[in-house]
PDB file of N, CA and C in Angstrom:
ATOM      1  N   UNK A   1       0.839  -1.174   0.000  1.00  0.00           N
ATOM      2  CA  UNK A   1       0.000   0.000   0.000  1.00  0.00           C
ATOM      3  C   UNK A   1       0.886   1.240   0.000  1.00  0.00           C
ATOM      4  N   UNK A   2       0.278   2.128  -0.376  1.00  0.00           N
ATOM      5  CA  UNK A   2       1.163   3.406  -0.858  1.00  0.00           C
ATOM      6  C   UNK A   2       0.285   4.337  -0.466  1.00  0.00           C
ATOM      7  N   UNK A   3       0.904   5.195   0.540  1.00  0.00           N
ATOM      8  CA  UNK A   3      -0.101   6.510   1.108  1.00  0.00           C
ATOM      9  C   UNK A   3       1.072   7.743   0.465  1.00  0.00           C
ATOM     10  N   UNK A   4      -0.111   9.149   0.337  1.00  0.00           N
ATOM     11  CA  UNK A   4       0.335  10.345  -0.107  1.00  0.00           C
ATOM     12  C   UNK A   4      -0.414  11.535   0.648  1.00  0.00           C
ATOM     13  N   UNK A   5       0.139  11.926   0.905  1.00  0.00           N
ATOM     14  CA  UNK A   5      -0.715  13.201   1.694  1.00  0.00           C
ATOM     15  C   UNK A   5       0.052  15.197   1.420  1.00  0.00           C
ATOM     16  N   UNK A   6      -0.774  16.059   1.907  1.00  0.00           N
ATOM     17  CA  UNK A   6      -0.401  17.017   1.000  1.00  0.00           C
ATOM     18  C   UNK A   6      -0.287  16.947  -0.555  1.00  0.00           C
ATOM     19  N   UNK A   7       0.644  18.048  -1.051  1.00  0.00           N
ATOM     20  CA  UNK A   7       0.033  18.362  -2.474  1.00  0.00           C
ATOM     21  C   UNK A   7       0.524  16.687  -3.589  1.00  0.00           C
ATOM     22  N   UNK A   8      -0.148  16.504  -4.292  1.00  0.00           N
ATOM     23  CA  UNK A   8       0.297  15.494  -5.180  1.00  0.00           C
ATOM     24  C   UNK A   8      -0.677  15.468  -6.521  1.00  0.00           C
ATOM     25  N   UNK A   9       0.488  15.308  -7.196  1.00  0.00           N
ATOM     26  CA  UNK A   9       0.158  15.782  -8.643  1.00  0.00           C
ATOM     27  C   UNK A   9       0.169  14.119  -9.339  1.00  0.00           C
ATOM     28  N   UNK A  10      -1.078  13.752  -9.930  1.00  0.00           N
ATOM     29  CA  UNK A  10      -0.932  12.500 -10.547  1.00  0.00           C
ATOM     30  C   UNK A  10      -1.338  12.280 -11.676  1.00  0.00           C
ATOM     31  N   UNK A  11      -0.049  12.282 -12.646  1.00  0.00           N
ATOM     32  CA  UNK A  11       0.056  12.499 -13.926  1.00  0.00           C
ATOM     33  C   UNK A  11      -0.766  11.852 -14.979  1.00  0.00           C
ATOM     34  N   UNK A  12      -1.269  10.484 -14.364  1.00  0.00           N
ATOM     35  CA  UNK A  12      -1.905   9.212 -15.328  1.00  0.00           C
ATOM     36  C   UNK A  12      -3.734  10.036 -15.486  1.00  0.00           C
ATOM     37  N   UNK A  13      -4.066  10.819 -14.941  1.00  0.00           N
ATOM     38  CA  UNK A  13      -5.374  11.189 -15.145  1.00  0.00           C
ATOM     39  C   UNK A  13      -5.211  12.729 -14.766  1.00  0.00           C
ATOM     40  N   UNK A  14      -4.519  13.692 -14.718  1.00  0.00           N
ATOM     41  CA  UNK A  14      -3.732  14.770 -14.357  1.00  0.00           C
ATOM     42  C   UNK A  14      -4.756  15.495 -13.006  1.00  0.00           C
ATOM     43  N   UNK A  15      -5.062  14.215 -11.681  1.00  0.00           N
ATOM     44  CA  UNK A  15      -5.828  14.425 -10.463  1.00  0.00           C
ATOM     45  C   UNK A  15      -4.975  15.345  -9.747  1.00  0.00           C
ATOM     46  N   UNK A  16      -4.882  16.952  -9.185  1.00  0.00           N
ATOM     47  CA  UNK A  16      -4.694  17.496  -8.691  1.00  0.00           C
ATOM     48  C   UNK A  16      -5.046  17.668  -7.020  1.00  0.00           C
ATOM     49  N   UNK A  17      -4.621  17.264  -5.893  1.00  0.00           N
ATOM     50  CA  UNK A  17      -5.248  17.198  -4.944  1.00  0.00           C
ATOM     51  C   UNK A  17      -4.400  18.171  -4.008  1.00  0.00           C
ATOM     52  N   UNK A  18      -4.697  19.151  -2.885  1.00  0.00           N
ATOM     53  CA  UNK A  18      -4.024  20.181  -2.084  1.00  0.00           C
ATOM     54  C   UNK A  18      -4.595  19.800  -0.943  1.00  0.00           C
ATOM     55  N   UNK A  19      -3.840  20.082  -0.127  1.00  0.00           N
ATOM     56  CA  UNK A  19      -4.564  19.894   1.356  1.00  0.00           C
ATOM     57  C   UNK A  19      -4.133  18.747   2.417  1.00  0.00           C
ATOM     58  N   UNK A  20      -5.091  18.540   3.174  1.00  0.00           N
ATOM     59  CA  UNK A  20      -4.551  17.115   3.958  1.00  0.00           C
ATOM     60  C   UNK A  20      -5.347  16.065   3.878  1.00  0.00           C
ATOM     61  N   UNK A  21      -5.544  16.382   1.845  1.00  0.00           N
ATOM     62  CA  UNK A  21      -6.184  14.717   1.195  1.00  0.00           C
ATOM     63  C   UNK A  21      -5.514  13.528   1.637  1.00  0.00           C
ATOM     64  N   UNK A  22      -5.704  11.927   1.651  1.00  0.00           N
ATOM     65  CA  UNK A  22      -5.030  10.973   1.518  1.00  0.00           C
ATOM     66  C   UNK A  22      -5.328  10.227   0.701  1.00  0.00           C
ATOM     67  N   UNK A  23      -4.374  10.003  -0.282  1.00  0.00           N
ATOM     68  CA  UNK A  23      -4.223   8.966  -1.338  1.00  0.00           C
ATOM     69  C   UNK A  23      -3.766   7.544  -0.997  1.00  0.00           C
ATOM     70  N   UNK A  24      -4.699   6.865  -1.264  1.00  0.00           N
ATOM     71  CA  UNK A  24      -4.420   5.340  -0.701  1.00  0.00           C
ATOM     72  C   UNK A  24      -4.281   4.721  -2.210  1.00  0.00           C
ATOM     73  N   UNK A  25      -3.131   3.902  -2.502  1.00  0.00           N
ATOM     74  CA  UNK A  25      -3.201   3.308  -3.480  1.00  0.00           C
ATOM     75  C   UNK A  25      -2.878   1.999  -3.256  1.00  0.00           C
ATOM     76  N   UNK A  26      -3.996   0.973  -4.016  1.00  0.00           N
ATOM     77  CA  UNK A  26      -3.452  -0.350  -3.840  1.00  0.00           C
ATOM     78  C   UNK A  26      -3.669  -1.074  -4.893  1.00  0.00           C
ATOM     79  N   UNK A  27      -2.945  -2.336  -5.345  1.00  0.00           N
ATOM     80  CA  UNK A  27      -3.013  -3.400  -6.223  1.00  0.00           C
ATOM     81  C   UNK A  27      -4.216  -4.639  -6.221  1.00  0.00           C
ATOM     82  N   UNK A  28      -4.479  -5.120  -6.640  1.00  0.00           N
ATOM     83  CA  UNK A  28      -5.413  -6.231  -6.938  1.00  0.00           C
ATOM     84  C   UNK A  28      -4.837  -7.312  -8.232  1.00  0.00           C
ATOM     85  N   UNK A  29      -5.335  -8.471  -8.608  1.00  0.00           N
ATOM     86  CA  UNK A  29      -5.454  -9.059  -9.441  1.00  0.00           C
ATOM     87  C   UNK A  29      -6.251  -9.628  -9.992  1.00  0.00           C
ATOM     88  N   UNK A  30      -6.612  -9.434 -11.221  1.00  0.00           N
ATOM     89  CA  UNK A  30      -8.098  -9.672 -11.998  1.00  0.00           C
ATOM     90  C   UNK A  30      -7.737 -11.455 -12.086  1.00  0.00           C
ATOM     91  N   UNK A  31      -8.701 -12.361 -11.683  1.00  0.00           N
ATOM     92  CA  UNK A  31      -8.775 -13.803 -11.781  1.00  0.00           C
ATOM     93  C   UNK A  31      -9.202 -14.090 -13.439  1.00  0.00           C
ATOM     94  N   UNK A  32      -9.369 -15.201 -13.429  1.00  0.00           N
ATOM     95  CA  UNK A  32      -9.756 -15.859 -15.151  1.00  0.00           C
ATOM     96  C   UNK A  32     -11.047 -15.399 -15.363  1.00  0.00           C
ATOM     97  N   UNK A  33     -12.150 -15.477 -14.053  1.00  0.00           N
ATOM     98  CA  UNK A  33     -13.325 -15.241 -13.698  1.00  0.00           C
ATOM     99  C   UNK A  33     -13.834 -13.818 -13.721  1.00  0.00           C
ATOM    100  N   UNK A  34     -13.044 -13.073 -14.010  1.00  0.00           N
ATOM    101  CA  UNK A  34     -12.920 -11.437 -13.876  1.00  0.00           C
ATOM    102  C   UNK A  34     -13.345 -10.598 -12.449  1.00  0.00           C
ATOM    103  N   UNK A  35     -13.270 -11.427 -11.549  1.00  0.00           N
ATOM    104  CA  UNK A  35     -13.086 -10.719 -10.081  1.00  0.00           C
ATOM    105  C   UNK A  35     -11.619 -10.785  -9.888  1.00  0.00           C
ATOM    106  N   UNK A  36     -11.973  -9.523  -8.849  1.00  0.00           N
ATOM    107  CA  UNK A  36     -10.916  -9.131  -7.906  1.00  0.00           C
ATOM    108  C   UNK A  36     -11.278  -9.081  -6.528  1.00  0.00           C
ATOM    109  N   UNK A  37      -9.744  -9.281  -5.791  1.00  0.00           N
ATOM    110  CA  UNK A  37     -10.088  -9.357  -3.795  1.00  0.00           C
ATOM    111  C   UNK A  37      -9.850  -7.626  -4.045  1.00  0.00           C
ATOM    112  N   UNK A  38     -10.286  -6.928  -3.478  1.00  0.00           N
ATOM    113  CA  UNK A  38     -10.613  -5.606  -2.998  1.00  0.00           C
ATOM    114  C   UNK A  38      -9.780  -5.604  -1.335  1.00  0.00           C
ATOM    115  N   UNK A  39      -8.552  -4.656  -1.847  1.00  0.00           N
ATOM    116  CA  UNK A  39      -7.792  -4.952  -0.868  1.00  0.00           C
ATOM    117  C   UNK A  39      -8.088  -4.270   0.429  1.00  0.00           C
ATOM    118  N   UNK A  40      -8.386  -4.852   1.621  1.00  0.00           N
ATOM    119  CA  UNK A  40      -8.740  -4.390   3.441  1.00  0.00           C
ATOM    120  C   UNK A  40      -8.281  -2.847   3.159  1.00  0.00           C
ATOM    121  N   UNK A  41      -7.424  -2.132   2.988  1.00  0.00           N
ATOM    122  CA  UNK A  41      -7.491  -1.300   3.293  1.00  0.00           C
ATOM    123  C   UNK A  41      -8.794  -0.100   2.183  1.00  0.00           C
ATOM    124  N   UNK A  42      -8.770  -0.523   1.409  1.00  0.00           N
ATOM    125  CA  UNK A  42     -10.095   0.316   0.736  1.00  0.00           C
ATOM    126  C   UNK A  42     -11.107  -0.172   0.609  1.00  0.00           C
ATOM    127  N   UNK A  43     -11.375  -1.523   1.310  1.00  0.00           N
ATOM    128  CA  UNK A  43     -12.460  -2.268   2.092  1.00  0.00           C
ATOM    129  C   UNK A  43     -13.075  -0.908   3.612  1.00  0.00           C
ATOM    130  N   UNK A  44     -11.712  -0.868   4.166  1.00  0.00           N
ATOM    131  CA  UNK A  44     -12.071   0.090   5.101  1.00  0.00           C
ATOM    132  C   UNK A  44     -12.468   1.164   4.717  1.00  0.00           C
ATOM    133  N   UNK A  45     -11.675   1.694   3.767  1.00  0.00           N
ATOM    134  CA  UNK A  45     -11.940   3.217   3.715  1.00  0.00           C
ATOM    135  C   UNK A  45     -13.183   3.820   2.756  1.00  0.00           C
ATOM    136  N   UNK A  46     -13.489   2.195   1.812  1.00  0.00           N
ATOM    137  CA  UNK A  46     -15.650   2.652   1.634  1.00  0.00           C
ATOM    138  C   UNK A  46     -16.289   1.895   2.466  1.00  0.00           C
ATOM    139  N   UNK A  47     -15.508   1.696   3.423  1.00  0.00           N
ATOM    140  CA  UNK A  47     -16.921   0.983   4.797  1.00  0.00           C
ATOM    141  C   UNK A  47     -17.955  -0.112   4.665  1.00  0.00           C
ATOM    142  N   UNK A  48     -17.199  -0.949   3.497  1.00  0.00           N
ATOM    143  CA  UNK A  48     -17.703  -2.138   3.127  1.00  0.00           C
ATOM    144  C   UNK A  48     -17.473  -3.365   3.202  1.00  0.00           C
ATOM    145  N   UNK A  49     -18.494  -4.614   3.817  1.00  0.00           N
ATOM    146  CA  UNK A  49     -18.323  -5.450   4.034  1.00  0.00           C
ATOM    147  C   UNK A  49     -18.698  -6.605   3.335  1.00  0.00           C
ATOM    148  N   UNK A  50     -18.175  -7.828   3.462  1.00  0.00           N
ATOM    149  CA  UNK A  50     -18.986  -8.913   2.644  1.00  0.00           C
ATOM    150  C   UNK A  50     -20.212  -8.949   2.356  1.00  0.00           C
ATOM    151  N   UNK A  51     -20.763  -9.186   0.835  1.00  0.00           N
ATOM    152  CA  UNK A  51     -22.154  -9.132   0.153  1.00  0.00           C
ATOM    153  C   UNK A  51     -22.675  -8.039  -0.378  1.00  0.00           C
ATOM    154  N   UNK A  52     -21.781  -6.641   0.684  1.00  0.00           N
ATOM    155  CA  UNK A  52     -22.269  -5.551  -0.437  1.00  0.00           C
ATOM    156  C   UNK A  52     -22.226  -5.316  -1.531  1.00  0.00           C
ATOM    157  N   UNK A  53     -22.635  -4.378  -2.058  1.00  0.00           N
ATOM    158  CA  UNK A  53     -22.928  -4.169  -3.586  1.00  0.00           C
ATOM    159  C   UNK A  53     -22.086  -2.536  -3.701  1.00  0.00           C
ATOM    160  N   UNK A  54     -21.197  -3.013  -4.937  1.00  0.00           N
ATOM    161  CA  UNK A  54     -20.369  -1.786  -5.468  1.00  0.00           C
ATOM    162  C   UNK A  54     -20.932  -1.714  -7.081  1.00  0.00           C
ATOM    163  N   UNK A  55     -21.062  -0.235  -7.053  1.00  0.00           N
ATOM    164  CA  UNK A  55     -20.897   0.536  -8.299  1.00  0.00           C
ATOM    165  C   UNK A  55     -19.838   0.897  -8.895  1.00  0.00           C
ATOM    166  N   UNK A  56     -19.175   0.852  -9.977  1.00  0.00           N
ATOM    167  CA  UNK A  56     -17.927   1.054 -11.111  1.00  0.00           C
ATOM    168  C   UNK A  56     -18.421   2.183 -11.842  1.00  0.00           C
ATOM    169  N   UNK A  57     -17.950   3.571 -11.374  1.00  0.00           N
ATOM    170  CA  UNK A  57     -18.456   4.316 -12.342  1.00  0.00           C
ATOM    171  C   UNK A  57     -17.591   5.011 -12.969  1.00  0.00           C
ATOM    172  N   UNK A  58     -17.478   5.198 -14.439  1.00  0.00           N
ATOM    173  CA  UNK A  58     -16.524   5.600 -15.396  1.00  0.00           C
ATOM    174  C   UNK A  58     -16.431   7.376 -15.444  1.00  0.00           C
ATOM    175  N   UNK A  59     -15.680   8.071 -15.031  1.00  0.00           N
ATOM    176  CA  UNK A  59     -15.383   9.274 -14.775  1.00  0.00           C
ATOM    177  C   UNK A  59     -14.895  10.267 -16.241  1.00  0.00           C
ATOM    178  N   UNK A  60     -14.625   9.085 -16.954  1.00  0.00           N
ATOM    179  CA  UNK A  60     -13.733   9.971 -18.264  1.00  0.00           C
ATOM    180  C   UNK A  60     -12.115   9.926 -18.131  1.00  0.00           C
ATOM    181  N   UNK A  61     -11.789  10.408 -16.680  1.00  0.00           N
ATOM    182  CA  UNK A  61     -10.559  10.450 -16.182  1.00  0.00           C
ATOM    183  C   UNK A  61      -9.847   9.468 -15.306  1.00  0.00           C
ATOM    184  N   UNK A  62     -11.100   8.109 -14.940  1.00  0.00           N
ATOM    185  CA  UNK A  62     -10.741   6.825 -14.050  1.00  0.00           C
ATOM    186  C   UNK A  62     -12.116   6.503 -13.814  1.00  0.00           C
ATOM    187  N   UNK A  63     -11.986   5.100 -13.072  1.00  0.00           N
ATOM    188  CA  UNK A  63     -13.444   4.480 -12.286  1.00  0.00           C
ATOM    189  C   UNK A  63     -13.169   4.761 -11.374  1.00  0.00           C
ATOM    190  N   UNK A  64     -14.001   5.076 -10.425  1.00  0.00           N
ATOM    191  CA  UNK A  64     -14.775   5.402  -9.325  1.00  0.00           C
ATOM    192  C   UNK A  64     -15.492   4.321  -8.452  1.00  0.00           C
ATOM    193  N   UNK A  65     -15.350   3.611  -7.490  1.00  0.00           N
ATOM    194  CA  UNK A  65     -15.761   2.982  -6.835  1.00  0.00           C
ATOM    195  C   UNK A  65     -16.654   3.144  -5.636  1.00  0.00           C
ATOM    196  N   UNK A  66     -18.022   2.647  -6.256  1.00  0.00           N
ATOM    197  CA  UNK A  66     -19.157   3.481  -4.803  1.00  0.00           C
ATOM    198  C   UNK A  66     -20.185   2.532  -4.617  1.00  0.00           C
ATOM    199  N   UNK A  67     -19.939   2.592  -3.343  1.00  0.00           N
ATOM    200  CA  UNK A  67     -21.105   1.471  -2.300  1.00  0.00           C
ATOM    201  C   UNK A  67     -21.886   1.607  -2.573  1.00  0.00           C
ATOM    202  N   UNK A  68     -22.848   0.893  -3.145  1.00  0.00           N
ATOM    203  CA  UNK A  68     -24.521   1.000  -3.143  1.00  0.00           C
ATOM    204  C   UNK A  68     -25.231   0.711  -1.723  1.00  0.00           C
ATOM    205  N   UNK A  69     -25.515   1.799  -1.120  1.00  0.00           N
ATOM    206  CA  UNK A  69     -25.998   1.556   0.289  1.00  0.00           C
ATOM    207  C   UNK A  69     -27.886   1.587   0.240  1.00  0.00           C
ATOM    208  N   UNK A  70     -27.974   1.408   1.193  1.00  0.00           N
ATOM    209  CA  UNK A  70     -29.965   0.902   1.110  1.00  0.00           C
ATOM    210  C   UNK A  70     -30.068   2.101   1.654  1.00  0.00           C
ATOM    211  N   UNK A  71     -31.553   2.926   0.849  1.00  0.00           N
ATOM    212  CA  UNK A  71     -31.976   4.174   1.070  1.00  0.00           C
ATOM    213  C   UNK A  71     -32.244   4.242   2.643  1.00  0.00           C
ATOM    214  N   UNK A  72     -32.873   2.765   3.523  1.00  0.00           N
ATOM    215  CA  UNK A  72     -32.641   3.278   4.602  1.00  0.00           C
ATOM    216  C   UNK A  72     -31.858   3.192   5.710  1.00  0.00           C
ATOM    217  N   UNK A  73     -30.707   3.321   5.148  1.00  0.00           N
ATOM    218  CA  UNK A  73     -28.883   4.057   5.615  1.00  0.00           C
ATOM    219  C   UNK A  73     -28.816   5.197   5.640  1.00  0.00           C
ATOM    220  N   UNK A  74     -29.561   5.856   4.864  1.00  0.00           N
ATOM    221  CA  UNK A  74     -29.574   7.541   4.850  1.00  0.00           C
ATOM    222  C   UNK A  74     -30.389   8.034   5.874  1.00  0.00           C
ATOM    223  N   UNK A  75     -31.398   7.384   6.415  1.00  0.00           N
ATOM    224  CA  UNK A  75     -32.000   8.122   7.003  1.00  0.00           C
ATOM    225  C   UNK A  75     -31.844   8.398   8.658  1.00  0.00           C
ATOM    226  N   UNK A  76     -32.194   9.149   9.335  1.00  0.00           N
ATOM    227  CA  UNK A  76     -31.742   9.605  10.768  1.00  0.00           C
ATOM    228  C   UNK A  76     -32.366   8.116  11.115  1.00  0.00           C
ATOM    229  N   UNK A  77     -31.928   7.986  12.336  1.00  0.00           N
ATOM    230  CA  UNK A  77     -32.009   6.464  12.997  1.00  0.00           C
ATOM    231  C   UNK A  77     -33.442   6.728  13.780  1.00  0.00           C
ATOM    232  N   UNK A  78     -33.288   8.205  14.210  1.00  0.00           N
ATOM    233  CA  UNK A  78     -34.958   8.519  15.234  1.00  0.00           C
ATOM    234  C   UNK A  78     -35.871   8.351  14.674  1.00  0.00           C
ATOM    235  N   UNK A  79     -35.912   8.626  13.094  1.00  0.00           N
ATOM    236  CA  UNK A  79     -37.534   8.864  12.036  1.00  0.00           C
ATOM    237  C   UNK A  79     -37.274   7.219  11.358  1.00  0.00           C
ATOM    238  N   UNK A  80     -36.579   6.525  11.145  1.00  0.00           N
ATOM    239  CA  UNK A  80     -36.338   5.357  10.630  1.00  0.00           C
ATOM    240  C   UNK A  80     -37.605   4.323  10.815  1.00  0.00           C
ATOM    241  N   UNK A  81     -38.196   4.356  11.950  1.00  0.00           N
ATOM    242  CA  UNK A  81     -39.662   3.200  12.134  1.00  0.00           C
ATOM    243  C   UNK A  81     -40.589   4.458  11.057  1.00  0.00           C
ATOM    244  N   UNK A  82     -40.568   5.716  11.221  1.00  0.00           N
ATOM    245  CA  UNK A  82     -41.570   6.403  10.192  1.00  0.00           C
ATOM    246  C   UNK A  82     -41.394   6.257   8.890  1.00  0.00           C
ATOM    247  N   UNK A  83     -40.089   5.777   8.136  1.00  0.00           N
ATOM    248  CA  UNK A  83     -39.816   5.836   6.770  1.00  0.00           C
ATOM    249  C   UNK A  83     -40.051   4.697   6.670  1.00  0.00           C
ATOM    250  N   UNK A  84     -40.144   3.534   7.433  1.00  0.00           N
ATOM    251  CA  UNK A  84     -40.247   2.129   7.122  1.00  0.00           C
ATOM    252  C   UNK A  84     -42.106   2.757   6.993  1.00  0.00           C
ATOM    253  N   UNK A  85     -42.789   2.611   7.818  1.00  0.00           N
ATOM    254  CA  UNK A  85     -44.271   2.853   8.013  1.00  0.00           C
ATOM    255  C   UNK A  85     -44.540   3.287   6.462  1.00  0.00           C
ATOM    256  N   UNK A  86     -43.970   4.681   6.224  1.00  0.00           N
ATOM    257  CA  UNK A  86     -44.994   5.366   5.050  1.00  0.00           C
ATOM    258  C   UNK A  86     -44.156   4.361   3.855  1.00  0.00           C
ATOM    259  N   UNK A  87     -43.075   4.071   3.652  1.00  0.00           N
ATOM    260  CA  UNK A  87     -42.430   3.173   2.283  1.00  0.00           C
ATOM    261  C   UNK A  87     -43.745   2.326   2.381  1.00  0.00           C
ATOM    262  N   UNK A  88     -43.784   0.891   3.542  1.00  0.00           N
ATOM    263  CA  UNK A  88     -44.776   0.265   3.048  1.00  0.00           C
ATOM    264  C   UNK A  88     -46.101   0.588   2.752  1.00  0.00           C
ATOM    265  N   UNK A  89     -46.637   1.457   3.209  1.00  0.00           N
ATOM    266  CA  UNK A  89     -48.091   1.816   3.099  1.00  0.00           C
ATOM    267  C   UNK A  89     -47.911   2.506   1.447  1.00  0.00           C
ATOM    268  N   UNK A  90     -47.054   3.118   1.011  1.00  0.00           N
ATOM    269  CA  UNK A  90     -46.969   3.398  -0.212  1.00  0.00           C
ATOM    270  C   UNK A  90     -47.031   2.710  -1.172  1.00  0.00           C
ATOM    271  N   UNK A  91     -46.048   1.561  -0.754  1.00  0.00           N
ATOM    272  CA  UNK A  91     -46.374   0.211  -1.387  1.00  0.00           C
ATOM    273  C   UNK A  91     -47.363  -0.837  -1.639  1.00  0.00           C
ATOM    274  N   UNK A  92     -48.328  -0.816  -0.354  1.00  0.00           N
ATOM    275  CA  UNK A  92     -49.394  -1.578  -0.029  1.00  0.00           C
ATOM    276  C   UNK A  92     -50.477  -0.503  -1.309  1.00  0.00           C
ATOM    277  N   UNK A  93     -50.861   0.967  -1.197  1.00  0.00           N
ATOM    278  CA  UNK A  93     -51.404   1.520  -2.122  1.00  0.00           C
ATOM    279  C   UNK A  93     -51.142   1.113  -3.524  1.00  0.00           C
ATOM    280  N   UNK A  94     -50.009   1.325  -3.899  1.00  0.00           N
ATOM    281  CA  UNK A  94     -49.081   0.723  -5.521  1.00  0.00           C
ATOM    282  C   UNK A  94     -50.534  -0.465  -5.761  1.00  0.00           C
ATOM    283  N   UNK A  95     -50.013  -1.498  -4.907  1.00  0.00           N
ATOM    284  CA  UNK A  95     -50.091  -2.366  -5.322  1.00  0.00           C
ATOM    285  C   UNK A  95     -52.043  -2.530  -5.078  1.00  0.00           C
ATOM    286  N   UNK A  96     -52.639  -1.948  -4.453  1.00  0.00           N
ATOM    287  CA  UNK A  96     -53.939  -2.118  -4.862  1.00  0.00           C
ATOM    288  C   UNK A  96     -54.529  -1.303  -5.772  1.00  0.00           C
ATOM    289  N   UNK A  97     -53.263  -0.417  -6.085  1.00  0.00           N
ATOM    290  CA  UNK A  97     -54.242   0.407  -7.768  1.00  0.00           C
ATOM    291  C   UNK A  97     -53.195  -0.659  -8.721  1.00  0.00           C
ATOM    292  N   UNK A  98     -52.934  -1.463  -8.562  1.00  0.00           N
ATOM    293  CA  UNK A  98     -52.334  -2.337  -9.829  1.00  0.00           C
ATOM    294  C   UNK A  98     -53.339  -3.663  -9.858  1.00  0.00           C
ATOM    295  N   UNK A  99     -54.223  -3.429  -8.735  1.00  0.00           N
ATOM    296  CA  UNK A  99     -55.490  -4.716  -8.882  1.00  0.00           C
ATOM    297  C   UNK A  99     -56.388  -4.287  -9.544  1.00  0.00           C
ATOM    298  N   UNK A 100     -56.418  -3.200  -9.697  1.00  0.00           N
ATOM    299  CA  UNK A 100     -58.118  -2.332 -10.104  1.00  0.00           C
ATOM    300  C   UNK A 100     -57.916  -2.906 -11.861  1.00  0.00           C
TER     301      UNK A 100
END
């Protein structure tokens, strides 16, 4: 693993970063199967664990790697029994104007 901090200039996509960014860089190896182990340390640093679900998103300038987290992860933990309540009842509606 290879850390960088302060200014660093990285020529392969010309990423400019100032400050007290940290650049974590690490290796992998693509199998026959076309996975890769996703190495612990940027396991840690998108806060992801076995079974989650990652997004690959193409930037122009690199991929981008982003957790697909469940909408209710976003929400405050206090209103969380209320977003569960109105989701299903929204749902329960859906689905009796799809009987009519």
């Amino acid at each position: 693993m290879i850390e960088f901090y302060g200014l660093f200039d990285y020529n392969m996509n010309n990423l400019l970063l100032q400050g007290d960014h940290k650049i974590i860089m690490a290796t992998s190896v693509l199998s026959k199967n076309g996975t890769i182990n996703l190495p612990a340390e940027i396991r840690k640093k998108l806060k992801v664990e076995v079974g989650d679900r990652l997004s690959f998103v193409d930037t122009g300038d690199g991929i981008v790697i982003v957790p697909i987290k469940d909408l209710f992860d976003l929400i405050d933990p206090t209103t969380r029994d209320l977003a569960n309540r109105i989701s299903q009842e929204l749902l329960d509606d859906h689905k009796k104007e799809a009987r009519k």
